[in-house]
Protein backbone atom coordinates (compact mmCIF):
# COMPACT_ATOMS: atom_id res chain seq x y z
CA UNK A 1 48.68 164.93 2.83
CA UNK A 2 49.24 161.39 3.21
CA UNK A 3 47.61 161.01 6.72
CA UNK A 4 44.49 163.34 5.33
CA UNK A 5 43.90 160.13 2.79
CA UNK A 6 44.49 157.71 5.33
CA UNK A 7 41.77 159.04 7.81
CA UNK A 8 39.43 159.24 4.67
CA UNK A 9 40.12 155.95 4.05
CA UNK A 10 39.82 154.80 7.10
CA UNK A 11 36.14 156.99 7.39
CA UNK A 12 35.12 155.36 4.02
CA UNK A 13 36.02 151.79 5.83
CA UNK A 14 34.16 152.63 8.57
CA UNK A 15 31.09 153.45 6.51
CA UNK A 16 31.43 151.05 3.82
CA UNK A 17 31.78 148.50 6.50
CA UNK A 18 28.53 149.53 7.66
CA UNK A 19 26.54 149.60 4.75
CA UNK A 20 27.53 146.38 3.04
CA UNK A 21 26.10 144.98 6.10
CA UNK A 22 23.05 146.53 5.92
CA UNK A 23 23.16 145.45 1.78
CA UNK A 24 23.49 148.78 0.76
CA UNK A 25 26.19 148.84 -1.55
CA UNK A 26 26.30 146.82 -4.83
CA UNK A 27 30.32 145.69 -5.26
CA UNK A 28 31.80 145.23 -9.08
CA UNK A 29 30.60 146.56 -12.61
CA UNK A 30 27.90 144.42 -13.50
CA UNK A 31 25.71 144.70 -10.36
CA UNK A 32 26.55 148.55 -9.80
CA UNK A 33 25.60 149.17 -13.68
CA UNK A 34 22.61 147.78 -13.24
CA UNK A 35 21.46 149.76 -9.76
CA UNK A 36 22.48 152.71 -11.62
CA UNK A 37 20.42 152.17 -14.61
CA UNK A 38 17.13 151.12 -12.50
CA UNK A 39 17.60 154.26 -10.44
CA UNK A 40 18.41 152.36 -7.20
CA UNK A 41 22.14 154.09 -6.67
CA UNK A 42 23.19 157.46 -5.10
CA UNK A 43 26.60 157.38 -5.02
CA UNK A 44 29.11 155.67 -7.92
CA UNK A 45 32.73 155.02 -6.01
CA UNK A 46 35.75 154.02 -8.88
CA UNK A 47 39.30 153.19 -7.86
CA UNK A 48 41.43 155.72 -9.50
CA UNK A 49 43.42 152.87 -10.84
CA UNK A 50 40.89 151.21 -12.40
CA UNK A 51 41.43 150.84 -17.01
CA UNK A 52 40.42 153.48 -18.55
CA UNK A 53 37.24 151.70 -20.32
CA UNK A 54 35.94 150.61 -17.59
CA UNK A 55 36.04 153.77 -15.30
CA UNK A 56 34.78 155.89 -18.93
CA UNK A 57 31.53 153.32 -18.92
CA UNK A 58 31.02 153.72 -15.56
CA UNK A 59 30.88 157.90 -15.35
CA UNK A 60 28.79 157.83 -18.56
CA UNK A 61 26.21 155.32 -16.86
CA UNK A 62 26.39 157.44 -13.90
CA UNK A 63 25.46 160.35 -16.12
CA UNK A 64 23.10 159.31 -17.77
CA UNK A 65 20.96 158.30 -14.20
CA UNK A 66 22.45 161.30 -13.01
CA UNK A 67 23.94 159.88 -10.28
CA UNK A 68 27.24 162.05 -8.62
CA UNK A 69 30.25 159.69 -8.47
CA UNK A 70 33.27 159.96 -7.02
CA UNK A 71 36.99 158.40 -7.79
CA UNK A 72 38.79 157.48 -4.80
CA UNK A 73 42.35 157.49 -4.55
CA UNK A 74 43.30 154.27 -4.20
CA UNK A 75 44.70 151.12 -6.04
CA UNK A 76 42.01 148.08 -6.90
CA UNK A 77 44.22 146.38 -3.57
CA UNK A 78 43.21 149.41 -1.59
CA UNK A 79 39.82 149.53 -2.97
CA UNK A 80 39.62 145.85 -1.99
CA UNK A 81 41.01 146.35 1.39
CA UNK A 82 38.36 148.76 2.04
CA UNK A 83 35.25 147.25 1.22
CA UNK A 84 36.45 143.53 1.50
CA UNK A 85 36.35 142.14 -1.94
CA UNK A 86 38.41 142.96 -4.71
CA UNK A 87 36.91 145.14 -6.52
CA UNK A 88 37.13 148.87 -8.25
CA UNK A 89 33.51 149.69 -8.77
CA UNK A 90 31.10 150.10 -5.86
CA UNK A 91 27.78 151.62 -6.06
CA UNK A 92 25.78 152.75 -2.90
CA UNK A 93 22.24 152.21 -3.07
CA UNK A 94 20.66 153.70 0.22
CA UNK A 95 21.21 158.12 0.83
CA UNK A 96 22.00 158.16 3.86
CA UNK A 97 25.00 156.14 3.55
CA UNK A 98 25.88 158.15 0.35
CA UNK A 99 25.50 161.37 2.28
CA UNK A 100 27.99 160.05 4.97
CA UNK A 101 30.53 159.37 2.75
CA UNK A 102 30.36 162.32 0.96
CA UNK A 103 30.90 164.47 3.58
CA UNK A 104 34.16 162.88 4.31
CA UNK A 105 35.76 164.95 1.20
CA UNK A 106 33.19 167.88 1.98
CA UNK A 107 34.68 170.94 0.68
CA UNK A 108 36.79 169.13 -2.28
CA UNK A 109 36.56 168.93 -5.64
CA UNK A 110 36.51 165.89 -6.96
CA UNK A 111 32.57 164.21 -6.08
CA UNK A 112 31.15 164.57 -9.57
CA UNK A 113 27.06 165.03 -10.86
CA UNK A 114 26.85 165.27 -14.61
């Protein structure tokens, strides 16, 4: 189990990686709220250890723009690690990229559309 959710993370990296390059990816709350409220995000990621109020806000916002979201299991560190800043909310603004990385968990519960 452990070295399924380190080759995810390590295909999310790879990804990620990718599209922050590209600027396709919006990294903290305040800039990934605001993609998802002007219709410009396709895929909400969370760290699962992120407080509860925050991670709440976020899933309602990405509700209400209908917008699937996923929480990935991994600490803020993790999180960090992954996308190179430390941060717990990352929003992905371009489908393709969102596509990609949801096929890593295809077949899983767990990717979310209100």
């Amino acid at each position: 189990m452990k070295e399924a959710k380190s080759l995810e993370l390590k295909k999310l990296r790879n990804i990620l990686s990718v599209a922050k390059k590209a600027g396709k990816v919006c990294l903290g709350f305040d800039v990934a709220k605001v993609a998802l409220m002007t219709g410009k995000g396709f895929l909400l990621l969370l760290s699962d250890d992120l407080s509860e109020g925050t991670k709440n806000s976020m899933i309602n916002i990405a509700c209400r723009s209908h917008v699937k979201y996923r929480v990935i299991e991994a600490s803020l560190e993790e999180f960090g690690n992954i996308v190179g800043k430390r941060v717990g909310v990352v929003a992905v603004i371009d489908w393709g990229f969102a596509s990609k990385i949801d096929e890593i968990w295809e077949g899983e519960t767990g990717g979310v559309l209100c």
